[in-house]
N, C-alpha and C. Protein backbone atom coordinates (compact mmCIF):
# COMPACT_ATOMS: atom_id res chain seq x y z
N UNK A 1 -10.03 46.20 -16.57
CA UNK A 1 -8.99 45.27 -16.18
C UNK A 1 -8.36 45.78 -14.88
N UNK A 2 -8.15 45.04 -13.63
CA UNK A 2 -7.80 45.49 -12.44
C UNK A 2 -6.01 45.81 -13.21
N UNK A 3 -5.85 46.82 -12.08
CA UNK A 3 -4.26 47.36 -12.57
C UNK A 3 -3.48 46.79 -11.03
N UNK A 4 -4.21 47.23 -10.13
CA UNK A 4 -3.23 46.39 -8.92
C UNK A 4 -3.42 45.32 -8.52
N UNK A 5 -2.55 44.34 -7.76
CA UNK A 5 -2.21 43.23 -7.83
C UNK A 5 -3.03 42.83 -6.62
N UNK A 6 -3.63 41.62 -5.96
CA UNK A 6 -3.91 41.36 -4.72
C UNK A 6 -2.85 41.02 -4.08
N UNK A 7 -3.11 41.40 -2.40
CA UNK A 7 -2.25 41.08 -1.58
C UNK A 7 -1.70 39.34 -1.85
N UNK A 8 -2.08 38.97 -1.69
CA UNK A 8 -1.49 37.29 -1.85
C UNK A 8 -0.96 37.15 -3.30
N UNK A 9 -1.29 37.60 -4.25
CA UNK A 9 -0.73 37.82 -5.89
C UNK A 9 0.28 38.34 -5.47
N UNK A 10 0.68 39.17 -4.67
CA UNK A 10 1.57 40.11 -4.91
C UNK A 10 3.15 39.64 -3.95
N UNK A 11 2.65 38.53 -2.83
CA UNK A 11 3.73 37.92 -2.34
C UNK A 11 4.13 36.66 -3.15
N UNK A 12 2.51 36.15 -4.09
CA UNK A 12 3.19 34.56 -5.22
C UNK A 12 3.97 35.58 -5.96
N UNK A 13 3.81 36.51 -6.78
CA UNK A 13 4.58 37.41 -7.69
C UNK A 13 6.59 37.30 -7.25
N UNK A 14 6.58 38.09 -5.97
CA UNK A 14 7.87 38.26 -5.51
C UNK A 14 8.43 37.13 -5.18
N UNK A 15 7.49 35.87 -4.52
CA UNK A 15 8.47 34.19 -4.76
C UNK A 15 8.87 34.13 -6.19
N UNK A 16 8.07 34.11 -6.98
CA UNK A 16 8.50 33.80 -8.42
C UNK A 16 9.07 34.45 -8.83
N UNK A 17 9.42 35.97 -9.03
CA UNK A 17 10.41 36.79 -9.29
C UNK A 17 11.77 35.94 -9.22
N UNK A 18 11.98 35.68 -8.06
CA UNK A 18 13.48 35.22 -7.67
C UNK A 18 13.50 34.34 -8.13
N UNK A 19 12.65 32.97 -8.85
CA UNK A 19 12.65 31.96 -9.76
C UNK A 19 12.91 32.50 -10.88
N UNK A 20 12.55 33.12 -11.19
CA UNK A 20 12.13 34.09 -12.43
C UNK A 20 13.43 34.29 -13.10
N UNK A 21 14.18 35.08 -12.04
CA UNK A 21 15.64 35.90 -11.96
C UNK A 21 16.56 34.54 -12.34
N UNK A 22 16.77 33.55 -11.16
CA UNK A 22 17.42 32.51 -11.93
C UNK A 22 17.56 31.90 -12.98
N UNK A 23 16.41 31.62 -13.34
CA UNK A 23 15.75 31.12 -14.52
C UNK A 23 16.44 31.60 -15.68
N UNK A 24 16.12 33.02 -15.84
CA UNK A 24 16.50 33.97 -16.71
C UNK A 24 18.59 33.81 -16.90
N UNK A 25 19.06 34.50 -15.70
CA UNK A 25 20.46 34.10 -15.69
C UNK A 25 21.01 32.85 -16.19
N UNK A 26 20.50 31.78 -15.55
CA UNK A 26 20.93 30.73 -16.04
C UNK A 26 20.70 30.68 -17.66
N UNK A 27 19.94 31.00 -18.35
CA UNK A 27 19.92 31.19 -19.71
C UNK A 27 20.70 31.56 -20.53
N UNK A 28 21.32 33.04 -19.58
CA UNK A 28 21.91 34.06 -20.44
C UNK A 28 23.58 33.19 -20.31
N UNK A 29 23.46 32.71 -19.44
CA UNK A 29 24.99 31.99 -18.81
C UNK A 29 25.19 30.93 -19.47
N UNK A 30 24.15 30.15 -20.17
CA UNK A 30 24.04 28.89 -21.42
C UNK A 30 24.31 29.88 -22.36
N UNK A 31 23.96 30.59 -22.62
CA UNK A 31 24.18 31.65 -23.99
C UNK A 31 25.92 31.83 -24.32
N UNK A 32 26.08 32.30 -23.16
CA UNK A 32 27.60 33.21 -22.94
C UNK A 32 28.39 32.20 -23.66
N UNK A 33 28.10 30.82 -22.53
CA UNK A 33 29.10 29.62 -22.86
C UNK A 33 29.23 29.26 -24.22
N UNK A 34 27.90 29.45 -25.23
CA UNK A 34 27.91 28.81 -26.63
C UNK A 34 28.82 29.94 -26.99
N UNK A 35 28.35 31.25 -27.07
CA UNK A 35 29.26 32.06 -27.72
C UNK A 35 30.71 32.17 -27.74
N UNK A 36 30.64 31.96 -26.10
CA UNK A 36 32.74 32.01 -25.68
C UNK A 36 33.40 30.48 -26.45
N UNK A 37 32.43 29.84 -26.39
CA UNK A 37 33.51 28.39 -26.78
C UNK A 37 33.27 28.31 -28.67
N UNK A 38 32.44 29.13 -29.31
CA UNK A 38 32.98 29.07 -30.44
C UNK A 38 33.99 29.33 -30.97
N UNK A 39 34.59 27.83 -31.92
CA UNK A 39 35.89 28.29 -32.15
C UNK A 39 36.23 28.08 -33.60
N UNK A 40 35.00 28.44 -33.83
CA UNK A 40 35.26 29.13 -35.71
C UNK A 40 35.31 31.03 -35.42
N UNK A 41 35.07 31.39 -34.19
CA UNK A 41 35.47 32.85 -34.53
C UNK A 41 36.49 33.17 -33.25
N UNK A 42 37.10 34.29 -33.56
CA UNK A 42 38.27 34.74 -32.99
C UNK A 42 38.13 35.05 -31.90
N UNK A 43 39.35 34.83 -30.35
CA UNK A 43 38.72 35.54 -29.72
C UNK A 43 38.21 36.84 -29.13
N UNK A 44 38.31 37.69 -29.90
CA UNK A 44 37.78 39.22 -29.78
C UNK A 44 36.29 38.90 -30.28
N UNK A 45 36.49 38.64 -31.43
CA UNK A 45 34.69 38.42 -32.52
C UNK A 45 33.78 37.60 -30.86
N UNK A 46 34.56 36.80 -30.28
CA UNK A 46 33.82 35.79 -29.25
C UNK A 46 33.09 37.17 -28.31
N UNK A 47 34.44 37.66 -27.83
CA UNK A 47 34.40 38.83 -26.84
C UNK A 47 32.72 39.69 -26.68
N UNK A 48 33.07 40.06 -28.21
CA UNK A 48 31.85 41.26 -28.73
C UNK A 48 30.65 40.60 -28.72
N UNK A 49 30.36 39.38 -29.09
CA UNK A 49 29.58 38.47 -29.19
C UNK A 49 29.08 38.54 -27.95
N UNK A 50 29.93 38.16 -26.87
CA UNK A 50 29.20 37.83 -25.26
C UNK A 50 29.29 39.19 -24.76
N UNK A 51 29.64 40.31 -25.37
CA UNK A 51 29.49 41.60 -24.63
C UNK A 51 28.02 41.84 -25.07
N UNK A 52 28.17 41.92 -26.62
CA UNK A 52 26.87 42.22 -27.10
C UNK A 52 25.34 41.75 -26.45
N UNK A 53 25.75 40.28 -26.51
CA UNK A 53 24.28 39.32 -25.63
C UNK A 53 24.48 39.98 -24.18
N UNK A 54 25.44 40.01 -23.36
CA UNK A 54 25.34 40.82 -22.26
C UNK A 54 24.33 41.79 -21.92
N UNK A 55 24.71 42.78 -22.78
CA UNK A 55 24.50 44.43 -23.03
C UNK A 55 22.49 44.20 -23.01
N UNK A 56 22.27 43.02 -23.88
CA UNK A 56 20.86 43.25 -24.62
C UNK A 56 20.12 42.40 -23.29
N UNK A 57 20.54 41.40 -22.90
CA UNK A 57 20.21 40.84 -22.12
C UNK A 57 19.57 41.77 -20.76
N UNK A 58 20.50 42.31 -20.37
CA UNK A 58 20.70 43.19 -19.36
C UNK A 58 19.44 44.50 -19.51
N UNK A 59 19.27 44.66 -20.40
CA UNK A 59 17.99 45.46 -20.82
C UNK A 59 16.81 44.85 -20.88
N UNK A 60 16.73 43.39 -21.48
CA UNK A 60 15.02 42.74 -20.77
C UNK A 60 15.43 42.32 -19.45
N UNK A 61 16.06 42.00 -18.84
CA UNK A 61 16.33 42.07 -17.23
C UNK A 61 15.71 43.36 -16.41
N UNK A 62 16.39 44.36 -17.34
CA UNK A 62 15.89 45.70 -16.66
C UNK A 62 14.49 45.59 -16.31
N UNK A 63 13.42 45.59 -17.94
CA UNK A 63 12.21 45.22 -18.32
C UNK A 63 11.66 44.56 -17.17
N UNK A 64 12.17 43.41 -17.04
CA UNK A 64 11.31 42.07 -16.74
C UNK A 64 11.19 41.66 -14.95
N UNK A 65 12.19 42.38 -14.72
CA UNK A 65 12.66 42.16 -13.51
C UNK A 65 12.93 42.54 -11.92
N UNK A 66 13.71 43.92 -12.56
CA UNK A 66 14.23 44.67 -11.41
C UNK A 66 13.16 46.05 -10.97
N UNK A 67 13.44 45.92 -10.05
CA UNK A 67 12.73 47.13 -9.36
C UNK A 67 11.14 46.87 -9.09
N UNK A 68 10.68 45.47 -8.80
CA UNK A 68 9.64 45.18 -8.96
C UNK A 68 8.69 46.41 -8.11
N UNK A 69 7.39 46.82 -8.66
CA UNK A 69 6.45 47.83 -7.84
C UNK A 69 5.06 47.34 -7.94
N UNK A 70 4.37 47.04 -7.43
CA UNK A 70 2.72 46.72 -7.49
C UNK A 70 2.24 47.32 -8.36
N UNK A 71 2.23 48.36 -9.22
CA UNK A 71 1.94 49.29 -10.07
C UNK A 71 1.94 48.52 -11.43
N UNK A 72 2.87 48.23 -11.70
CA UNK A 72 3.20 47.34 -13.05
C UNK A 72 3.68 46.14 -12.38
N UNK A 73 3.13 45.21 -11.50
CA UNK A 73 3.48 43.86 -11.29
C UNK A 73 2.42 43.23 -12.33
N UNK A 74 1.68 43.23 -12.93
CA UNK A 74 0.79 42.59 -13.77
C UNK A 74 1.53 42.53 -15.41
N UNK A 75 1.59 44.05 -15.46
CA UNK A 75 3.01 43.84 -16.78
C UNK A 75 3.73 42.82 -16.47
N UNK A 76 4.43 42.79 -15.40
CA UNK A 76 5.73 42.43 -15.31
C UNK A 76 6.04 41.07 -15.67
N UNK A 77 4.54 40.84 -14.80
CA UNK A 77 4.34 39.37 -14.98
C UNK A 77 3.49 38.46 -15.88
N UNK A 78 3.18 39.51 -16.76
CA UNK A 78 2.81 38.93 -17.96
C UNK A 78 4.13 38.73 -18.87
N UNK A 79 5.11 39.50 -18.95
CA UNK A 79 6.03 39.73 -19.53
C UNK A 79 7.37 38.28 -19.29
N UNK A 80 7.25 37.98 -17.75
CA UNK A 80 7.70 36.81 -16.90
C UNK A 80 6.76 35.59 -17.65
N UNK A 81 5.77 35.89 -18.02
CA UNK A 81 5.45 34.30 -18.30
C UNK A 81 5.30 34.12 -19.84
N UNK A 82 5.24 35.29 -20.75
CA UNK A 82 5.63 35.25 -22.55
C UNK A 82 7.21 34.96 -22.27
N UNK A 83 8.23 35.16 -21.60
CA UNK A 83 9.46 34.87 -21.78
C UNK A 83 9.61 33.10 -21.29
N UNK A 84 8.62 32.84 -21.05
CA UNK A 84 8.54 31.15 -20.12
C UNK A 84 9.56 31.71 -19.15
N UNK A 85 9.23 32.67 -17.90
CA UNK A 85 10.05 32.62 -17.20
C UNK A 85 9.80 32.21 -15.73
N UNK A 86 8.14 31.71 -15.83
CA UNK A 86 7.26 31.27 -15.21
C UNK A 86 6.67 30.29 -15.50
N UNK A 87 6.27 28.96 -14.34
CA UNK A 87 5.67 28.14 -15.44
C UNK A 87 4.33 27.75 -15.42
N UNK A 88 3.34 27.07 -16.09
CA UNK A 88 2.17 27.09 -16.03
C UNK A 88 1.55 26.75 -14.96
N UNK A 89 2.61 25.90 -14.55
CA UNK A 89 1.95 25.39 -13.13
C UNK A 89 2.02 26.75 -11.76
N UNK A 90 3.05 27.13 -11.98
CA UNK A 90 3.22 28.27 -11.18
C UNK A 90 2.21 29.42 -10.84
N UNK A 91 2.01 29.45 -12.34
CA UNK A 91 0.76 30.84 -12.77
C UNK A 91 -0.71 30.07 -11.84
N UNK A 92 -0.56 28.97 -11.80
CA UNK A 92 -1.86 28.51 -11.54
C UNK A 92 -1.90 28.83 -9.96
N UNK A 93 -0.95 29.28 -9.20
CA UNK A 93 -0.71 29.96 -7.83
C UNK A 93 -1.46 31.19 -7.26
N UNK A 94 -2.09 31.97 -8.81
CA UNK A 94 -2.29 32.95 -8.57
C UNK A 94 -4.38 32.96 -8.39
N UNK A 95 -4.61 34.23 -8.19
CA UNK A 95 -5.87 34.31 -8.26
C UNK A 95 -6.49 34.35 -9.36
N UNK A 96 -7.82 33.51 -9.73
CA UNK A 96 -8.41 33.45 -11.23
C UNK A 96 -8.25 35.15 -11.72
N UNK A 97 -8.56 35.88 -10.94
CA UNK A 97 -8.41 36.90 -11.32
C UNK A 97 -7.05 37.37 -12.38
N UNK A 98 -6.16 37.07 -11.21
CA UNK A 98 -5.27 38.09 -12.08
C UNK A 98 -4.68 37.06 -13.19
N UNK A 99 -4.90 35.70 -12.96
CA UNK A 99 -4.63 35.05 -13.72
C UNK A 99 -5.23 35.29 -15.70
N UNK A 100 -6.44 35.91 -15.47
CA UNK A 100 -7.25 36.02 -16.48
C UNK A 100 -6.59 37.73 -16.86
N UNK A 101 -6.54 38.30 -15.80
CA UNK A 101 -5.55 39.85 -16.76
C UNK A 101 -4.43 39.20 -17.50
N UNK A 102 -3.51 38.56 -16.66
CA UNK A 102 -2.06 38.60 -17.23
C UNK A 102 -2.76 37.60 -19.01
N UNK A 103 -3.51 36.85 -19.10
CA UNK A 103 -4.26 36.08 -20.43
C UNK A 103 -4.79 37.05 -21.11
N UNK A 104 -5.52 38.17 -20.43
CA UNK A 104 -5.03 38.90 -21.54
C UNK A 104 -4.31 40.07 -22.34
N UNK A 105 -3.38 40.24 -20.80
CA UNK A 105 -2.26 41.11 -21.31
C UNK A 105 -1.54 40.52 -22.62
N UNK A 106 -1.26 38.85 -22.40
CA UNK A 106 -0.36 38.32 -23.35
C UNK A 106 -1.31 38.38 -24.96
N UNK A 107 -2.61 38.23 -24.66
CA UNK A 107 -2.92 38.34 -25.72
C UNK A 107 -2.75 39.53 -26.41
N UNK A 108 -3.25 40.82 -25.79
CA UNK A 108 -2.57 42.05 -26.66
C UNK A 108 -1.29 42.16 -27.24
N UNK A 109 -0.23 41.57 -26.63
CA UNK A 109 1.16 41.48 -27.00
C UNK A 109 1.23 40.37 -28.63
N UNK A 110 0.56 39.54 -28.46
CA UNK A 110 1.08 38.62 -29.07
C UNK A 110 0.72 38.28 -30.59
C-alpha cells in the first residue's frame, strides 16, 4: 500500500482539509447549541455538558486535522472521510490510486 501521498493528492488533500475543518466545527457548534439551550438541565449540568463535548471534540480535531504532514495524510484522510468529513464527490478528486488506499484503510477500520 503506497504510504506517501502524490503531489497533486497532496494539494486536493490540503483544499479539503479546510472544508474538512469547517465542516467539522460547524458540527461541534450545532452540538454546543443543543446542549446550551437544554432546558430540562441546569445551567452548570448545561456548562459541563458543552465543556465536556468541547474537551472530546477537540481531541478528534487533534486526530483528524491539525498538523497535517504527508506522512500520515492517507490516515488522515481516510479518517476525514469515515467521519463524512469529506464528500464522495470530493474523494473522487483524488488519484484512483490513493483513492483505492484510503478504501482500504476504511475497510480495516470498520
Amino acid at each position: 500500500m503506497p504510504r506517501d501521498i502524490p503531489e497533486s493528492d497532496w494539494k486536493v488533500f490540503r483544499e479539503l482539509r479546510t472544508k474538512a475543518l469547517e465542516r467539522f466545527c460547524e458540527r461541534v457548534l450545532i452540538d454546543v447549541q443543543r446542549l446550551s439551550s437544554d432546558s430540562s438541565k441546569t445551567f452548570h449540568d448545561r456548562y459541563i455538558d458543552v465543556y465536556r463535548l468541547i474537551e472530546q471534540r477537540d481531541r478528534e480535531l487533534a486526530r483528524a486535522i491539525d498538523a497535517p504532514r504527508r506522512s500520515r495524510a492517507m490516515l488522515e484522510l481516510a479518517l476525514l472521510v469515515s467521519r463524512g468529513l469529506i464528500e464522495p464527490e470530493e474523494l473522487k478528486r483524488f488519484t484512483p490510486t490513493t483513492r483505492d488506499t484510503i478504501a482500504s484503510l476504511l475497510t480495516r477500520q470498520g
